[in-house]
C-alpha atoms as a PDB file:
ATOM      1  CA  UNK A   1     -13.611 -20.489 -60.935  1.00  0.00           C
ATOM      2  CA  UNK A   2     -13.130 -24.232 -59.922  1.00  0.00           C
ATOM      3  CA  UNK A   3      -9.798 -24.481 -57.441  1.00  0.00           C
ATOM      4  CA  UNK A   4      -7.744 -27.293 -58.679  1.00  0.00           C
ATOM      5  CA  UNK A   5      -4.574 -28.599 -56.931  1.00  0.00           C
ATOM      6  CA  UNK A   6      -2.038 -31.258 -57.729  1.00  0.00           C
ATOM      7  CA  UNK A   7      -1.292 -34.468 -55.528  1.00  0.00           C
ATOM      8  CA  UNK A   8       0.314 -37.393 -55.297  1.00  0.00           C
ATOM      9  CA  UNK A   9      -1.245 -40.478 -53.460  1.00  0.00           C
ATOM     10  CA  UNK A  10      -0.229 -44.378 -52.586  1.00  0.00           C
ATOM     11  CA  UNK A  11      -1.734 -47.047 -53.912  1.00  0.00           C
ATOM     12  CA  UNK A  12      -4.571 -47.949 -52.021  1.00  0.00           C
ATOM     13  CA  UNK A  13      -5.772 -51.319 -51.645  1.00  0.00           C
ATOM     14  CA  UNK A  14      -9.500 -51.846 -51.173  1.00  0.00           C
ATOM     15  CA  UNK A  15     -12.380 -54.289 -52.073  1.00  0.00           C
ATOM     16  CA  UNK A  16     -15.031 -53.645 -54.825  1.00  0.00           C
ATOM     17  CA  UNK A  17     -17.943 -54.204 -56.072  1.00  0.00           C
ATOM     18  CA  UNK A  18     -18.274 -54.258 -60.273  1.00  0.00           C
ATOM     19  CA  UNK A  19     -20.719 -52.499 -61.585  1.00  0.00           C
ATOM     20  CA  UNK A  20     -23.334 -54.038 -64.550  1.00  0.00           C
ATOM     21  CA  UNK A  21     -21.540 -52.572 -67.426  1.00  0.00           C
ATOM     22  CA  UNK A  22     -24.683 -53.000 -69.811  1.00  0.00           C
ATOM     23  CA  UNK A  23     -25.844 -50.033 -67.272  1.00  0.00           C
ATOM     24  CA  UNK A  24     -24.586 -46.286 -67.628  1.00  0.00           C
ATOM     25  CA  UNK A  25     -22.117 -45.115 -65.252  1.00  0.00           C
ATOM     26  CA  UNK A  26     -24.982 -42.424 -63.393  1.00  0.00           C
ATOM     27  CA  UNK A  27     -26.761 -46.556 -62.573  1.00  0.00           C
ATOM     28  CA  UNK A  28     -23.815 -48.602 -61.946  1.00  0.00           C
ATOM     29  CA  UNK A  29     -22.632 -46.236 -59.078  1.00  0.00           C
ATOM     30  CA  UNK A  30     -25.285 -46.369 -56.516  1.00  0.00           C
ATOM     31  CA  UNK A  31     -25.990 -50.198 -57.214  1.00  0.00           C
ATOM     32  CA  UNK A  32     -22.803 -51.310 -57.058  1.00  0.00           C
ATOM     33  CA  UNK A  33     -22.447 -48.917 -53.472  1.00  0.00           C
ATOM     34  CA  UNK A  34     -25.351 -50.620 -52.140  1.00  0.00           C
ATOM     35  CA  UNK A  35     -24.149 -54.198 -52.853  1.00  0.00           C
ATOM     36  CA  UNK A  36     -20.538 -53.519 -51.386  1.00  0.00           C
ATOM     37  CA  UNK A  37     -21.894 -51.229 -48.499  1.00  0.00           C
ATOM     38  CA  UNK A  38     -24.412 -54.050 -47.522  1.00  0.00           C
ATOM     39  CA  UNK A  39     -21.919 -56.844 -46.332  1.00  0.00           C
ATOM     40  CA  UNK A  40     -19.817 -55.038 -44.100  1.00  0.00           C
ATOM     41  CA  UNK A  41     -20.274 -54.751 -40.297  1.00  0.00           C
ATOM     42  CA  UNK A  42     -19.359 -50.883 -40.403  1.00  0.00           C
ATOM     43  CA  UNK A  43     -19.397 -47.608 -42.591  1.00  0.00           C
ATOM     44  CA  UNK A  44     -17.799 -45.789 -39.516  1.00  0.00           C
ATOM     45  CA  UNK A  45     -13.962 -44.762 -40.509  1.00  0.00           C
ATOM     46  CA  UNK A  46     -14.041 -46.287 -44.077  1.00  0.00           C
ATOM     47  CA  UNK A  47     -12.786 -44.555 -46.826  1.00  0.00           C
ATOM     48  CA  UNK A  48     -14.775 -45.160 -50.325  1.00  0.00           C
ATOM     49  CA  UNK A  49     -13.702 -44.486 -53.920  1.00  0.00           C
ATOM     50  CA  UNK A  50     -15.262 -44.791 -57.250  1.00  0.00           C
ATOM     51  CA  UNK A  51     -13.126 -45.951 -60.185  1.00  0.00           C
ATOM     52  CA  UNK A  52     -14.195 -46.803 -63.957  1.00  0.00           C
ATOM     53  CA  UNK A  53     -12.623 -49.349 -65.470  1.00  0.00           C
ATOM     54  CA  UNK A  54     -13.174 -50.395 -69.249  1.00  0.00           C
ATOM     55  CA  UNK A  55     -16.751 -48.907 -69.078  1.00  0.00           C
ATOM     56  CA  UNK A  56     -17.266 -50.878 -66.114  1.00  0.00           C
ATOM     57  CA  UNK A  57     -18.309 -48.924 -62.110  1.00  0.00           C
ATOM     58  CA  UNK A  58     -16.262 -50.238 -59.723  1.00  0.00           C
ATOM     59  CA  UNK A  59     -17.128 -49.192 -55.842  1.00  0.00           C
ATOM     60  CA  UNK A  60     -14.393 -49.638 -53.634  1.00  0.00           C
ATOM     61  CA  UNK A  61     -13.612 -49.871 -50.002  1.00  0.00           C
ATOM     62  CA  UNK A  62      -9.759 -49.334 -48.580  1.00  0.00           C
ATOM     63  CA  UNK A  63      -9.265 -52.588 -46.580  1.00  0.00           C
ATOM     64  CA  UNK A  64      -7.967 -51.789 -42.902  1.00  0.00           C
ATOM     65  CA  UNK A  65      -5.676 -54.159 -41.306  1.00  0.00           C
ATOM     66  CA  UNK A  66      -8.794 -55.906 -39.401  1.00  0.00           C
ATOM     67  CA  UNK A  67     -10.414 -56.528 -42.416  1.00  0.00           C
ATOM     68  CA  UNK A  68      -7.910 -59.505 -42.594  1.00  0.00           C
ATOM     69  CA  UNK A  69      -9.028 -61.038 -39.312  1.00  0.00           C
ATOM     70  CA  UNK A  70     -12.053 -62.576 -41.059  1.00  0.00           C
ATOM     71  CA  UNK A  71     -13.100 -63.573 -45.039  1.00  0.00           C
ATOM     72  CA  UNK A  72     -13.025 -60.148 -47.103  1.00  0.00           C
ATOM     73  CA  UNK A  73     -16.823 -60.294 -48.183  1.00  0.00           C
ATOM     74  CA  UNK A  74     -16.033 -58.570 -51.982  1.00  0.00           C
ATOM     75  CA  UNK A  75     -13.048 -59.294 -54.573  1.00  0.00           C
ATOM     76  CA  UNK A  76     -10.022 -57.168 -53.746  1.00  0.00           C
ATOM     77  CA  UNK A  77      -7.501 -54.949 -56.164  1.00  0.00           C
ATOM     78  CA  UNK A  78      -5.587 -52.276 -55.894  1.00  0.00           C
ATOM     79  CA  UNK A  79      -6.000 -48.879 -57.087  1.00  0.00           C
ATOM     80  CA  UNK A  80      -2.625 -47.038 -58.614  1.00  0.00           C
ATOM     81  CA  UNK A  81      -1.168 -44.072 -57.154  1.00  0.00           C
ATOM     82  CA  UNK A  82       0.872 -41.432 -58.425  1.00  0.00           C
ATOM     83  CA  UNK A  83       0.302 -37.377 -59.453  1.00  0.00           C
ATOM     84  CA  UNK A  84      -3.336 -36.972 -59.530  1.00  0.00           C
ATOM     85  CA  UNK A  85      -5.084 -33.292 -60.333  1.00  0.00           C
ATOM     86  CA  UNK A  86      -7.399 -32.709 -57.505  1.00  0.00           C
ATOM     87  CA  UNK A  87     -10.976 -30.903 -57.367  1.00  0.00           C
ATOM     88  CA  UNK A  88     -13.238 -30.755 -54.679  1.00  0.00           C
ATOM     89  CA  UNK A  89     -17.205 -31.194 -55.232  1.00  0.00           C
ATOM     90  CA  UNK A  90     -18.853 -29.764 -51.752  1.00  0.00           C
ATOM     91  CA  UNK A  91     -22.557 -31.182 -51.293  1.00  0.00           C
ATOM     92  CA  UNK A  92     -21.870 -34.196 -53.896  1.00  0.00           C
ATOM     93  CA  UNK A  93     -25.697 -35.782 -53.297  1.00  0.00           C
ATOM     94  CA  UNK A  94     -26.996 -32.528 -54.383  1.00  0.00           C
ATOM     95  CA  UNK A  95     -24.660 -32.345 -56.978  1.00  0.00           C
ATOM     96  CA  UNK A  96     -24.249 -35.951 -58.697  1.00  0.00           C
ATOM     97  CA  UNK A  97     -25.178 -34.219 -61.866  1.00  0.00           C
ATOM     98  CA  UNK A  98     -21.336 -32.896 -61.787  1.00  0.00           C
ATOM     99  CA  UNK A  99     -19.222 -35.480 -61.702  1.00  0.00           C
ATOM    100  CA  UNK A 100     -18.859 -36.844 -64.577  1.00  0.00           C
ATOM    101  CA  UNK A 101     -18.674 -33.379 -66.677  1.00  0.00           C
ATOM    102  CA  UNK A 102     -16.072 -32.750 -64.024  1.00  0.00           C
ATOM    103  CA  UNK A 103     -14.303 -36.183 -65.264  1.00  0.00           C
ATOM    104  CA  UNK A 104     -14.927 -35.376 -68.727  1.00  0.00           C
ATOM    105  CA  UNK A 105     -13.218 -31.722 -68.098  1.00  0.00           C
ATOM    106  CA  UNK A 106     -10.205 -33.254 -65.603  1.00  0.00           C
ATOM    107  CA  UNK A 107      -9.348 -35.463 -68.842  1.00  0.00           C
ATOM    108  CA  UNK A 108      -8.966 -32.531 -70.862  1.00  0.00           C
ATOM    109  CA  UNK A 109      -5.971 -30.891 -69.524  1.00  0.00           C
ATOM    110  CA  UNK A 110      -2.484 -31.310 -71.930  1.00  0.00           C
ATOM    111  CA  UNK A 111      -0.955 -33.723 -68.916  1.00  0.00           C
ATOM    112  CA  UNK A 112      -3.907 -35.828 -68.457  1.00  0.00           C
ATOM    113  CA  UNK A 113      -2.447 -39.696 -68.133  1.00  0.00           C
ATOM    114  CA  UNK A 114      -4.734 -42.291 -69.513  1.00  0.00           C
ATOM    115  CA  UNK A 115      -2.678 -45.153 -68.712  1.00  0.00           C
ATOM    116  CA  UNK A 116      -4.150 -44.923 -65.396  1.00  0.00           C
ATOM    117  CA  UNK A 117      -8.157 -44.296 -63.885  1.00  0.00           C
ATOM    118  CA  UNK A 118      -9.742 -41.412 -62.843  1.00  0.00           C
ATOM    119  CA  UNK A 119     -10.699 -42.102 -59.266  1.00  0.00           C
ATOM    120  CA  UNK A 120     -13.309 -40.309 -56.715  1.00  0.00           C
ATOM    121  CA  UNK A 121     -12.914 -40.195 -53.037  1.00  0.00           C
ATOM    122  CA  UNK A 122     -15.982 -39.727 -51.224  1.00  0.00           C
ATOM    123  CA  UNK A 123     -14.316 -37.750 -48.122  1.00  0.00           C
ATOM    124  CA  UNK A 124     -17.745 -37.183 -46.680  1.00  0.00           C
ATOM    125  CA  UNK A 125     -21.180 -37.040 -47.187  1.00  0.00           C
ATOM    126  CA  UNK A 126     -20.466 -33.450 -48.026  1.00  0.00           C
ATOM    127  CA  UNK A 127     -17.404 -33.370 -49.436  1.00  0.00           C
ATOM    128  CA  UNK A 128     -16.135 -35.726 -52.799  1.00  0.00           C
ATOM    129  CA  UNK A 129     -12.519 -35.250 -53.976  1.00  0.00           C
ATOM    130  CA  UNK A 130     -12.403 -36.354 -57.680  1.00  0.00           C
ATOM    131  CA  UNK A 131      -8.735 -36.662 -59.390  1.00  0.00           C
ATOM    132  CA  UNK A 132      -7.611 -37.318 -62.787  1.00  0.00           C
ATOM    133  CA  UNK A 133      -3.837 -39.027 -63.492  1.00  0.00           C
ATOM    134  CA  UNK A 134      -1.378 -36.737 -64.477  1.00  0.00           C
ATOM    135  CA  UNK A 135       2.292 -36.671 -65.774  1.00  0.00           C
END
């Protein structure tokens, strides 16, 4: 049985990197990781998270306050907060295969919100949170 909680969460703001949208979800991700990844100084204490908007793969970075102290290397926007169902997918590399039937199952449930995105928070290398809006 999958454990699924419910939580709410701010509005983050991060930068991103866009995905090629003429691409499948399963190739926009890591592309678009590597491109936003490769132009900053540090992975250390960064939080990432995976959104899709209209079709399109958007990797995202949560900008720190000393992120400000020089350009921001990628396009910034901010991801909407609010009641979000929760599952956690443990060993996520091994496991990529999951996500988006997870997704696809998250957006089933009767209180599913699809006026805003489905997001995924890579916790760890171990550990990704994904969350689907709800009422």
């Amino acid at each position: 049985m999958v454990s699924e909680s419910v939580v709410a969460i701010s509005e983050i703001a991060v930068m991103f990197v866009a995905g090629d949208r003429t691409r499948p979800i399963p190739e926009q991700a890591p592309l678009a990781f590597a491109a936003l990844e490769g132009k900053l100084t540090t992975l250390r204490g960064r939080r990432f998270y995976g959104v899709v908007v209209d079709g399109q793969y958007r990797a995202c970075v949560a900008i720190r306050p000393e992120d400000y102290d020089d350009a921001l290397p990628h396009p910034t926007w901010v991801i909407p907060g609010g009641k979000f169902a929760r599952r956690k997918l443990a060993h996520w590399e091994q496991h990529r295969h999951l996500i988006g039937q997870t997704i696809l199952q998250m957006r089933e449930r009767a209180d599913f919100d699809a006026s805003r995105y489905c997001i995924e928070y890579y916790r760890s290398q171990r550990e990704l949170l994904l969350m689907a809006p709800v009422l």
